[in-house]
Protein backbone atom coordinates (compact mmCIF):
# COMPACT_ATOMS: atom_id res chain seq x y z
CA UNK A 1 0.00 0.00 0.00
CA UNK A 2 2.94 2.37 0.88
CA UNK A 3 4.37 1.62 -2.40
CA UNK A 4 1.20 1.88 -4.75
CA UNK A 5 0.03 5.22 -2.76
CA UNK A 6 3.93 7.13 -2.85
CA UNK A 7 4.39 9.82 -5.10
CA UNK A 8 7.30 11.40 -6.99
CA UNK A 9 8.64 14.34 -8.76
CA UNK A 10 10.96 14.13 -11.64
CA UNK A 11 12.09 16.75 -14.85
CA UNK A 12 9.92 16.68 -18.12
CA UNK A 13 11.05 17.34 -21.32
CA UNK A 14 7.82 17.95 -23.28
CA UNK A 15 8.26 17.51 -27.44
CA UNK A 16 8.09 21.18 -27.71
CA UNK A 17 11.22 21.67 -25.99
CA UNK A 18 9.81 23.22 -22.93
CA UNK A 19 10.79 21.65 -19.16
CA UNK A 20 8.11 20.80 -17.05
CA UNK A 21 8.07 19.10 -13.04
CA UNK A 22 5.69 15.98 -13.36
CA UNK A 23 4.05 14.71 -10.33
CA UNK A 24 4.01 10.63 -11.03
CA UNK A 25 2.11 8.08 -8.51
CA UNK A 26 -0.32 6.40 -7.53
CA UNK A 27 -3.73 6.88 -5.20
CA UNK A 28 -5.87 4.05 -5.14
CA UNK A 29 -4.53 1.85 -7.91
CA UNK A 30 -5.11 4.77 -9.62
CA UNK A 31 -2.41 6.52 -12.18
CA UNK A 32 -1.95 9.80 -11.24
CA UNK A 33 0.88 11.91 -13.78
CA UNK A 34 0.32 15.87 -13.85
CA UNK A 35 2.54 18.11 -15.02
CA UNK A 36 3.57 21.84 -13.59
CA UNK A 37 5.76 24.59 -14.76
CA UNK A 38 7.77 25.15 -11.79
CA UNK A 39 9.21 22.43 -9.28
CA UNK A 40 7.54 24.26 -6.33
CA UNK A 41 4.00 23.52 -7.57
CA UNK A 42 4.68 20.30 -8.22
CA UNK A 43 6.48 19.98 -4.26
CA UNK A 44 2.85 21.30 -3.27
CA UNK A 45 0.96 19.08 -5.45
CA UNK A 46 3.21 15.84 -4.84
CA UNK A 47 2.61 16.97 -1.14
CA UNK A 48 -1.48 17.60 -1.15
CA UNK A 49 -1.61 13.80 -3.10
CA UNK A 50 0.16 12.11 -0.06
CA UNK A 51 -1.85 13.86 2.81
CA UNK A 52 -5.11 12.60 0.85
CA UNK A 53 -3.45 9.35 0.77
CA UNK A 54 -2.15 9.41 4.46
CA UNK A 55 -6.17 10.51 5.26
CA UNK A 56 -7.88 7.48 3.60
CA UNK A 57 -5.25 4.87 5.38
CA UNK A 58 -5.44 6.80 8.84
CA UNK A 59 -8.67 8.06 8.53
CA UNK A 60 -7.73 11.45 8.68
CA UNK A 61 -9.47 14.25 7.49
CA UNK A 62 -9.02 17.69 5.76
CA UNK A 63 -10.53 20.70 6.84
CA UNK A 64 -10.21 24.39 7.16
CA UNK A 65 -10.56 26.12 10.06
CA UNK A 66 -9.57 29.84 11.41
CA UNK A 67 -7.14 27.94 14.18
CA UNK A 68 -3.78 28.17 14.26
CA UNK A 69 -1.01 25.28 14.09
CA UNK A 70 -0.76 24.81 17.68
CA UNK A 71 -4.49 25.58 18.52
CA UNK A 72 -5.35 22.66 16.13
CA UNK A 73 -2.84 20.29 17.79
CA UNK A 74 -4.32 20.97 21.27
CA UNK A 75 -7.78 20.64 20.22
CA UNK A 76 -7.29 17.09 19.32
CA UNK A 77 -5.04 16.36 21.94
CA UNK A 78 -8.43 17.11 23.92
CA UNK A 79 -10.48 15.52 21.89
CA UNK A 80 -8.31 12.10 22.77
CA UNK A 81 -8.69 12.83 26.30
CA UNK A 82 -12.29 12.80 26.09
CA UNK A 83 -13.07 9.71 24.41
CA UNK A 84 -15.15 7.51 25.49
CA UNK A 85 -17.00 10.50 27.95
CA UNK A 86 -20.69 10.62 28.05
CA UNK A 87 -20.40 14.50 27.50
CA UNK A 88 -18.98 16.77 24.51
CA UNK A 89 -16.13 18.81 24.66
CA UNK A 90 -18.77 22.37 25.25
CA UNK A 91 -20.06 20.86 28.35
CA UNK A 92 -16.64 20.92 30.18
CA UNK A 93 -15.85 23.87 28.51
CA UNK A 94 -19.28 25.89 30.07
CA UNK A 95 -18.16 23.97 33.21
CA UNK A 96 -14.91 25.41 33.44
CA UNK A 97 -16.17 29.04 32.48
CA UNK A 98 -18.60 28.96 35.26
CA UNK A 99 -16.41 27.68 38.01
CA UNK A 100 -13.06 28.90 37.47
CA UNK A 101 -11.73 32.32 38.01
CA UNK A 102 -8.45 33.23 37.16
CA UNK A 103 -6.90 34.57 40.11
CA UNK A 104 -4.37 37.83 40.29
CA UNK A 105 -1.31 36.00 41.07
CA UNK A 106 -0.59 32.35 40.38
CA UNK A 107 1.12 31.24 43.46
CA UNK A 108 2.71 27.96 43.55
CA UNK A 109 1.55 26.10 46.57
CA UNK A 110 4.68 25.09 48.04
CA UNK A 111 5.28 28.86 48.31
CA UNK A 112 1.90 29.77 49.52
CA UNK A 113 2.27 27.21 52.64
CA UNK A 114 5.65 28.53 53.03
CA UNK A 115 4.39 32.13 53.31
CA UNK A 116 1.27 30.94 55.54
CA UNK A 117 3.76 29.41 57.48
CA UNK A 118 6.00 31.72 58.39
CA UNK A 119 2.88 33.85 59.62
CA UNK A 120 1.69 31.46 62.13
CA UNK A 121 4.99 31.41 63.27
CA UNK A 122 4.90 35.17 63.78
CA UNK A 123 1.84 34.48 65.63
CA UNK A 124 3.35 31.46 67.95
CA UNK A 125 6.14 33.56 68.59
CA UNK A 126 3.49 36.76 69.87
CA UNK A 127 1.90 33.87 72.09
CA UNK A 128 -1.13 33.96 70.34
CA UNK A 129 -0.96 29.90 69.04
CA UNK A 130 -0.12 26.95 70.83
CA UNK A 131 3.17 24.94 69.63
CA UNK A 132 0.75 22.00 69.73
CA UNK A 133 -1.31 23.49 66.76
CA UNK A 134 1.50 24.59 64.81
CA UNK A 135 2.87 21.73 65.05
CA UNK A 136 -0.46 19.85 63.93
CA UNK A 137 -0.66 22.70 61.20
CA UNK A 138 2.64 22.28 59.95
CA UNK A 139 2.33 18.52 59.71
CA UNK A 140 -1.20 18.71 57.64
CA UNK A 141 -0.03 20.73 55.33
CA UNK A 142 3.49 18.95 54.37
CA UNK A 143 1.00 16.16 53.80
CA UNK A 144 -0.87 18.48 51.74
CA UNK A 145 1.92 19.64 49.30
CA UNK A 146 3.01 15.95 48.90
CA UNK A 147 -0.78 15.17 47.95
CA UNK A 148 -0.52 17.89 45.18
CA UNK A 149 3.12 18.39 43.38
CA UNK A 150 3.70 21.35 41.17
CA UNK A 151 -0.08 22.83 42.02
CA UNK A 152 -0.54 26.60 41.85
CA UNK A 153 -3.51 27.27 45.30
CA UNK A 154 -5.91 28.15 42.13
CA UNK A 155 -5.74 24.51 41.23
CA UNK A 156 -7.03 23.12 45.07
CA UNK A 157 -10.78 22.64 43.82
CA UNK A 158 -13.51 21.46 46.20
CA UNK A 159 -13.65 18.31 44.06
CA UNK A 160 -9.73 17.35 44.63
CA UNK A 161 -9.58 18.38 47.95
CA UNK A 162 -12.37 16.28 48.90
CA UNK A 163 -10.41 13.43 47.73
CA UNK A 164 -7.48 14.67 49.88
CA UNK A 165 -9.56 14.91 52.71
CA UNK A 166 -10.90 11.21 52.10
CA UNK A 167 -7.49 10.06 51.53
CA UNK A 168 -6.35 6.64 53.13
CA UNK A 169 -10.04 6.01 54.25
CA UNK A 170 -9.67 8.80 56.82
CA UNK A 171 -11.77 8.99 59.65
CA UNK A 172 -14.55 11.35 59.73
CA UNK A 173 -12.64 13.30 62.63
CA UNK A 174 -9.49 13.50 60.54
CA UNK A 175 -11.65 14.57 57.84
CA UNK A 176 -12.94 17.86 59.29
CA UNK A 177 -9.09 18.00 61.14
CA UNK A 178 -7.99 18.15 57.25
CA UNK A 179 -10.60 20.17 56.18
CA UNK A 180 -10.49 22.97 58.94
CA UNK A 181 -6.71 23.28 58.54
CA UNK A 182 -6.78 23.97 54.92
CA UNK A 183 -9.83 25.73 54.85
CA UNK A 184 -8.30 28.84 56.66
CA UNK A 185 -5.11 28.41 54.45
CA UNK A 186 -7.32 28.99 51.82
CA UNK A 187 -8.54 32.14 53.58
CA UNK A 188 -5.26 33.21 53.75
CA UNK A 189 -4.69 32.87 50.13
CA UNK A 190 -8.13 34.36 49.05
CA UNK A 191 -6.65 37.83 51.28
CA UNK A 192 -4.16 37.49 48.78
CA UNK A 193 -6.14 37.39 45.87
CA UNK A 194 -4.11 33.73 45.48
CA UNK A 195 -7.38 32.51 44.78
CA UNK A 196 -10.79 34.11 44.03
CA UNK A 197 -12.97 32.35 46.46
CA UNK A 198 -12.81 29.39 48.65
CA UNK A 199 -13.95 25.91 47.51
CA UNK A 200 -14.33 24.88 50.72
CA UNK A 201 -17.32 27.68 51.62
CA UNK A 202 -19.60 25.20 49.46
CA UNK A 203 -18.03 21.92 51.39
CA UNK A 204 -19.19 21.47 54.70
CA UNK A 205 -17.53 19.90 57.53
CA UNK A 206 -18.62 15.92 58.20
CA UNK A 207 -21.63 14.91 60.71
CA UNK A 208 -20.35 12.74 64.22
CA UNK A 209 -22.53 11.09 65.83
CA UNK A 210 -21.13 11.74 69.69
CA UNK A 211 -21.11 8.81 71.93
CA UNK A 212 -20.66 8.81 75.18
CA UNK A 213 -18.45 6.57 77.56
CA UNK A 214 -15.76 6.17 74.60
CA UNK A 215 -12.52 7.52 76.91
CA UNK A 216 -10.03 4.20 76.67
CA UNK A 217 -8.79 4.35 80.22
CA UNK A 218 -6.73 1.68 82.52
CA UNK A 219 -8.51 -0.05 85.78
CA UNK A 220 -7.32 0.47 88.69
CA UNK A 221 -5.31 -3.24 89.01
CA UNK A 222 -4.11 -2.36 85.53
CA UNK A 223 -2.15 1.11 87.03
CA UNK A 224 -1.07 -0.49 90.11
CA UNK A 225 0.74 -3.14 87.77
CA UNK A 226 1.99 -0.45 85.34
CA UNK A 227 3.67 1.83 88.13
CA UNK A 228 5.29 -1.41 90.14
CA UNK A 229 6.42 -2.56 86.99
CA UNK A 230 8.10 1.34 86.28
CA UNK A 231 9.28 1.05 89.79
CA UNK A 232 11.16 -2.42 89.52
CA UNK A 233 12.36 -1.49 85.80
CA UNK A 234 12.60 2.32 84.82
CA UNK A 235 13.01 3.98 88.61
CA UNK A 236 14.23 6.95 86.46
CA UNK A 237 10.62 7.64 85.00
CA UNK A 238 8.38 7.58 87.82
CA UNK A 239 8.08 10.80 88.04
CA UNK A 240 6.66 11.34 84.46
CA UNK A 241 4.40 8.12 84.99
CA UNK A 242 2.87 9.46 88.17
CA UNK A 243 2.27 12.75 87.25
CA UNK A 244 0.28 11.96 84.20
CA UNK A 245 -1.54 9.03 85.50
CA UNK A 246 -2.07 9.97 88.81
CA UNK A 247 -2.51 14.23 88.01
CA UNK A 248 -4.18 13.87 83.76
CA UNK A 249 -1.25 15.73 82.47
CA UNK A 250 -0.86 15.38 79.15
CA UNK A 251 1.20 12.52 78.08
CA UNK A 252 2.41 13.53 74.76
CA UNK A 253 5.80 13.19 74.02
CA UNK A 254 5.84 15.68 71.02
CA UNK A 255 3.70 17.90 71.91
CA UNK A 256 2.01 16.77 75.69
CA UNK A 257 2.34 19.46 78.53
CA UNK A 258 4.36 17.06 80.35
CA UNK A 259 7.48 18.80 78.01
CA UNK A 260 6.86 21.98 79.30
CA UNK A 261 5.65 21.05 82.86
CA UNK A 262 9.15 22.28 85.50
CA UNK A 263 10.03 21.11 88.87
CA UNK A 264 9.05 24.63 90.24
CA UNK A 265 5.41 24.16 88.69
CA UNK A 266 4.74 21.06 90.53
CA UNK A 267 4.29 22.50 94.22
CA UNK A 268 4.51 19.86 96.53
CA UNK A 269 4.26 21.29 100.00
CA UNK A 270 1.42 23.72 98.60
CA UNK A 271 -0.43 20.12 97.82
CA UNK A 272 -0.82 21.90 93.84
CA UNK A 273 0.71 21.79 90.39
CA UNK A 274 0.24 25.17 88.43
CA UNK A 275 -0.04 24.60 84.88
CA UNK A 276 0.48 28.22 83.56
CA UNK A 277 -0.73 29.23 80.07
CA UNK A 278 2.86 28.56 78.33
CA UNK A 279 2.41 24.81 79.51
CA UNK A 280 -0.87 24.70 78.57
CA UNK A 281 -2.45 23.06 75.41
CA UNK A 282 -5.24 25.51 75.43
CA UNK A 283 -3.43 28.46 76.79
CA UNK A 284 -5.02 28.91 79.94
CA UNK A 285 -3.64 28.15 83.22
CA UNK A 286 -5.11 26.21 85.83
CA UNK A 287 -4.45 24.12 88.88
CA UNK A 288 -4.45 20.53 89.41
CA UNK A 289 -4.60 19.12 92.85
CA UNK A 290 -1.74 16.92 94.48
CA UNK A 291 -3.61 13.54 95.28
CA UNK A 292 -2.17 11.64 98.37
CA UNK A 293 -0.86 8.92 96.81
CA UNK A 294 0.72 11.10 94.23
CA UNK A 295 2.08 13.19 97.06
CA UNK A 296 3.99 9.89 98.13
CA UNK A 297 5.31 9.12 94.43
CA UNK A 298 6.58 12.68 94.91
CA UNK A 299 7.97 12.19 98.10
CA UNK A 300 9.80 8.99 97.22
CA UNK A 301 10.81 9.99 93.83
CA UNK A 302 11.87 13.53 94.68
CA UNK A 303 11.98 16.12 91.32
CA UNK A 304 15.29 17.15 92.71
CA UNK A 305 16.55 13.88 92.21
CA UNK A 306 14.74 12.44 89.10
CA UNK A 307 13.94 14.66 86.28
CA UNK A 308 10.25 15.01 85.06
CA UNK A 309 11.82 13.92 81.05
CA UNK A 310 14.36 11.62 82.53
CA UNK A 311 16.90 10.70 79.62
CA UNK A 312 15.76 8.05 76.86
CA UNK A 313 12.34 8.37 78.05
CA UNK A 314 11.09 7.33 74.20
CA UNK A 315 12.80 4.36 74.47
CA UNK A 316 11.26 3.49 78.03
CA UNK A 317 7.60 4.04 77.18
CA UNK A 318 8.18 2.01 73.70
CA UNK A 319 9.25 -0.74 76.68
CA UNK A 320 6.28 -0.06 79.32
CA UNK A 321 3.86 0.11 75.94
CA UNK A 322 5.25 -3.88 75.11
CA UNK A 323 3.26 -4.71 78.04
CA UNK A 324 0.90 -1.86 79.04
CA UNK A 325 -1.70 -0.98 76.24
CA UNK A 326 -0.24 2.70 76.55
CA UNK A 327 -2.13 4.21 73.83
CA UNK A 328 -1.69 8.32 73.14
CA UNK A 329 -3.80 9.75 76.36
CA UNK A 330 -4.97 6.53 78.05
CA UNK A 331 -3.41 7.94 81.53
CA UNK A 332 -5.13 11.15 81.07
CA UNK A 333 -8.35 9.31 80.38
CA UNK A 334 -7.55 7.10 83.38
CA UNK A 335 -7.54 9.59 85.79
CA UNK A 336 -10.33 11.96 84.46
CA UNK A 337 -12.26 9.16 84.39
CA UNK A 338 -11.48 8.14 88.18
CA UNK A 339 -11.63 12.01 89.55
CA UNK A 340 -15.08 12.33 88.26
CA UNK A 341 -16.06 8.73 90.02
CA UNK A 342 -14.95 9.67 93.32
CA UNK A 343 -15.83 13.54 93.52
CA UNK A 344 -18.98 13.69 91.32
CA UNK A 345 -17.92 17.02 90.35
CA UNK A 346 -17.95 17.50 86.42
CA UNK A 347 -17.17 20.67 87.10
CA UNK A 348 -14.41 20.43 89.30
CA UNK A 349 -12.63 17.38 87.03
CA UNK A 350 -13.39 20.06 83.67
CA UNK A 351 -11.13 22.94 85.84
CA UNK A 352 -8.29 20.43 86.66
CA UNK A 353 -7.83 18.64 84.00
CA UNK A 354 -8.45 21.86 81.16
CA UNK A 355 -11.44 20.47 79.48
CA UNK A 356 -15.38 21.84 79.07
CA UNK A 357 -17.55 19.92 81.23
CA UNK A 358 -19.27 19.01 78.19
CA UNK A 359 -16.40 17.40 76.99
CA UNK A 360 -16.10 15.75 80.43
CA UNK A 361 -19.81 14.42 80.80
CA UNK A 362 -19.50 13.07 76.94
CA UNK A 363 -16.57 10.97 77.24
CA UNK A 364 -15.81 10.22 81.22
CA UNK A 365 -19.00 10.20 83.20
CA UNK A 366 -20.17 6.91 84.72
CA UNK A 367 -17.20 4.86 83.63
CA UNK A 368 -15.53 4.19 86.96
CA UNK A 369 -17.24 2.77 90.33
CA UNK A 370 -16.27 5.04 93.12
CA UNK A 371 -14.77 1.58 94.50
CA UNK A 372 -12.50 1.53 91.71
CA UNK A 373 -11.78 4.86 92.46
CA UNK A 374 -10.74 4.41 95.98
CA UNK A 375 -7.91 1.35 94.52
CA UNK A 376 -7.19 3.69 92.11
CA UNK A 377 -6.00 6.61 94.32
CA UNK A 378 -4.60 4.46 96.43
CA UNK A 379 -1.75 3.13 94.68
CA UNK A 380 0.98 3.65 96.20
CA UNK A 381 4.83 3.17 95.89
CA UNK A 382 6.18 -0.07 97.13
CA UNK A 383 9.90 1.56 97.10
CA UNK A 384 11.90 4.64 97.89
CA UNK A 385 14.69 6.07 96.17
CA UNK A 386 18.09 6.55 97.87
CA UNK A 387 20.24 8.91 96.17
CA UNK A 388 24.13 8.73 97.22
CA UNK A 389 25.60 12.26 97.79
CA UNK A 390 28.63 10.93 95.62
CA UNK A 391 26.87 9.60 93.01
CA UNK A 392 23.64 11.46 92.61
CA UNK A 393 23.00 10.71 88.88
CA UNK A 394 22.70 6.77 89.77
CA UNK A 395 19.93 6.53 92.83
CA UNK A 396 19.29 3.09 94.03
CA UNK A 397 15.68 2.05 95.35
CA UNK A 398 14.81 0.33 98.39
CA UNK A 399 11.39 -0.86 99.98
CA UNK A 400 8.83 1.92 100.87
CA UNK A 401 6.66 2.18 103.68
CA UNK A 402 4.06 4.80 103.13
């Protein structure tokens, strides 16, 4: 077929003595032989005879249209893309029109976060956001870049960042996390006229249906096991153990107010540990009452003596977690859960341990007998540490009698 359908141009002596360029071939089994006065019209001619041939094996067409070279190309690159659609090319088009508005300044979004970024961090630094949301913030929205390489902010449409948002079968309580975070980056970006609007206006946050009772919490024989086995093995982090099981601070070890928590916050003689706004998740101070049997832990374990992050702690909870279900706040849980079971005051746990009493009658109320209470604040150290004057950074521990 290649062969019957090529074409060529050769020199023509006609019997008159004039030269002529003839166009010889075939199309279709058909003989084609014309003859032209100059060899550019037969270049054209030779080259018109191939496309037609090229069109009827290809099934290619000719047409004329007011596009340009590149226009054309692009149209049926689209074309391609949409084959096999149920709609034509005009609906996306009017789609596209409706929705989309250009915005002033393309911003790449690696640079937008950047920029957003560096203006929480202004704000951190005026101690008007916690390190625990920035950190959170931070954290979301390295996830979010990775989600979307080379995007400009205009390109985050409702449609793809729901699909962010559902990413990795996420939870509905990661989804509005994921949505509220990037929701007032968008903000940000529409003050910059980074974006027109904000997809996310027509996109609204996900329905929970609250339940109550679901804090995961320890019993009381399960705490008395986890602190004697802290005592026999890790003496060193006692401290941090006590305090957050036995006081609800929180336990996080990126983040958790323990981190911040100092020797001269937890008041021992005053019976009181003063969490001021800087320790604070939620930036507001409070006080949190020195239970006996935390008193003793104190007492035994002195702060002076044993450091509230002792060293390697990481490596000691990953140890006490191998046979404690230590999940993220279970100790906080443990003791909200046993404060409001032997005070009945939800609003008296809310103040101490920095929560709503909402929060507090949603999650903790009713899950603890005030007899599990009782074993519960009763657990007490079954050793003492001795500390050698000589050798203070290596204490030893010997039985305790409260």
């Amino acid at each position: 077929m290649k062969h019957e359908q090529s074409f060529a141009v050769s020199r023509f002596e006609n019997r008159n003595g004039v030269t002529s360029w003839r166009v010889d071939g075939r199309l279709h089994g058909v003989r084609i032989r014309r003859n032209f006065k100059t060899q550019e019209e037969a270049a054209a001619e030779k080259a018109a005879l191939e496309m037609k041939a090229m069109q009827s094996t290809s099934g290619m067409q000719s047409v004329t249209t007011f596009l340009a070279a590149d226009q054309f190309r692009e149209a049926e690159a689209v074309f391609r893309r949409l084959a096999g659609r149920p709609r034509p090319l005009s609906f996306y088009v009017e789609f596209a029109l409706a929705n989309y508005r250009e915005p002033v300044t393309q911003k790449l979004l690696t640079e937008a976060v950047t920029a957003y970024v560096a203006t929480k961090q202004h704000e951190h630094e005026q101690d008007l956001l916690s390190e625990p949301h920035l950190t959170r913030m931070k954290r979301d929205l390295k996830r979010l870049e990775k989600h979307f390489p080379g995007a400009t902010v205009a390109e985050l449409t409702g449609a793809r960042l729901v699909g962010y948002f559902e990413a990795r079968k996420a939870a509905l309580k990661t989804y509005n996390n994921r949505r509220g975070i990037v929701s007032t980056f968008l903000k940000f970006a529409q003050q910059r006229d980074w974006v027109t609007d904000n997809p996310l206006d027509k996109i609204p946050q996900r329905r929970i249906r609250r339940r109550r009772g679901g804090a995961v919490t320890f019993t009381a024989q399960q705490a008395k096991d986890l602190m004697a086995f802290v005592e026999e093995h890790y003496p060193t982090a006692v401290p941090f153990f006590a305090i957050c099981l036995f006081a609800g601070i929180r336990p996080c070890l990126r983040t958790g107010e323990i981190l911040r928590l100092q020797p001269t916050h937890v008041k021992l003689d005053d019976g009181m540990i003063r969490i001021d706004a800087e320790v604070s998740k939620v930036r507001e101070p409070r006080n949190v009452t020195i239970q006996p049997n935390l008193a003793a832990w104190l007492r035994a374990y002195p702060l002076k003596k044993f450091p509230i992050i002792p060293a390697n702690l990481q490596h000691i909870r990953e140890k006490v977690a191998q046979k404690f279900p230590l999940s993220h706040d279970v100790m906080r849980h443990t003791f909200i859960s046993m404060f409001v079971a032997k005070f009945r005051s939800l609003g008296e746990a809310a103040l101490q341990a920095g929560n709503s009493e909402s929060i507090i009658r949603r999650h903790y109320l009713d899950l603890k007998s005030t007899e599990e209470a009782e074993q519960f604040f009763g657990v007490l150290p079954c050793r003492a540490a001795i500390v050698s004057e000589k050798a203070e950074d290596t204490p030893s521990v010997v039985p305790f009698a409260a």
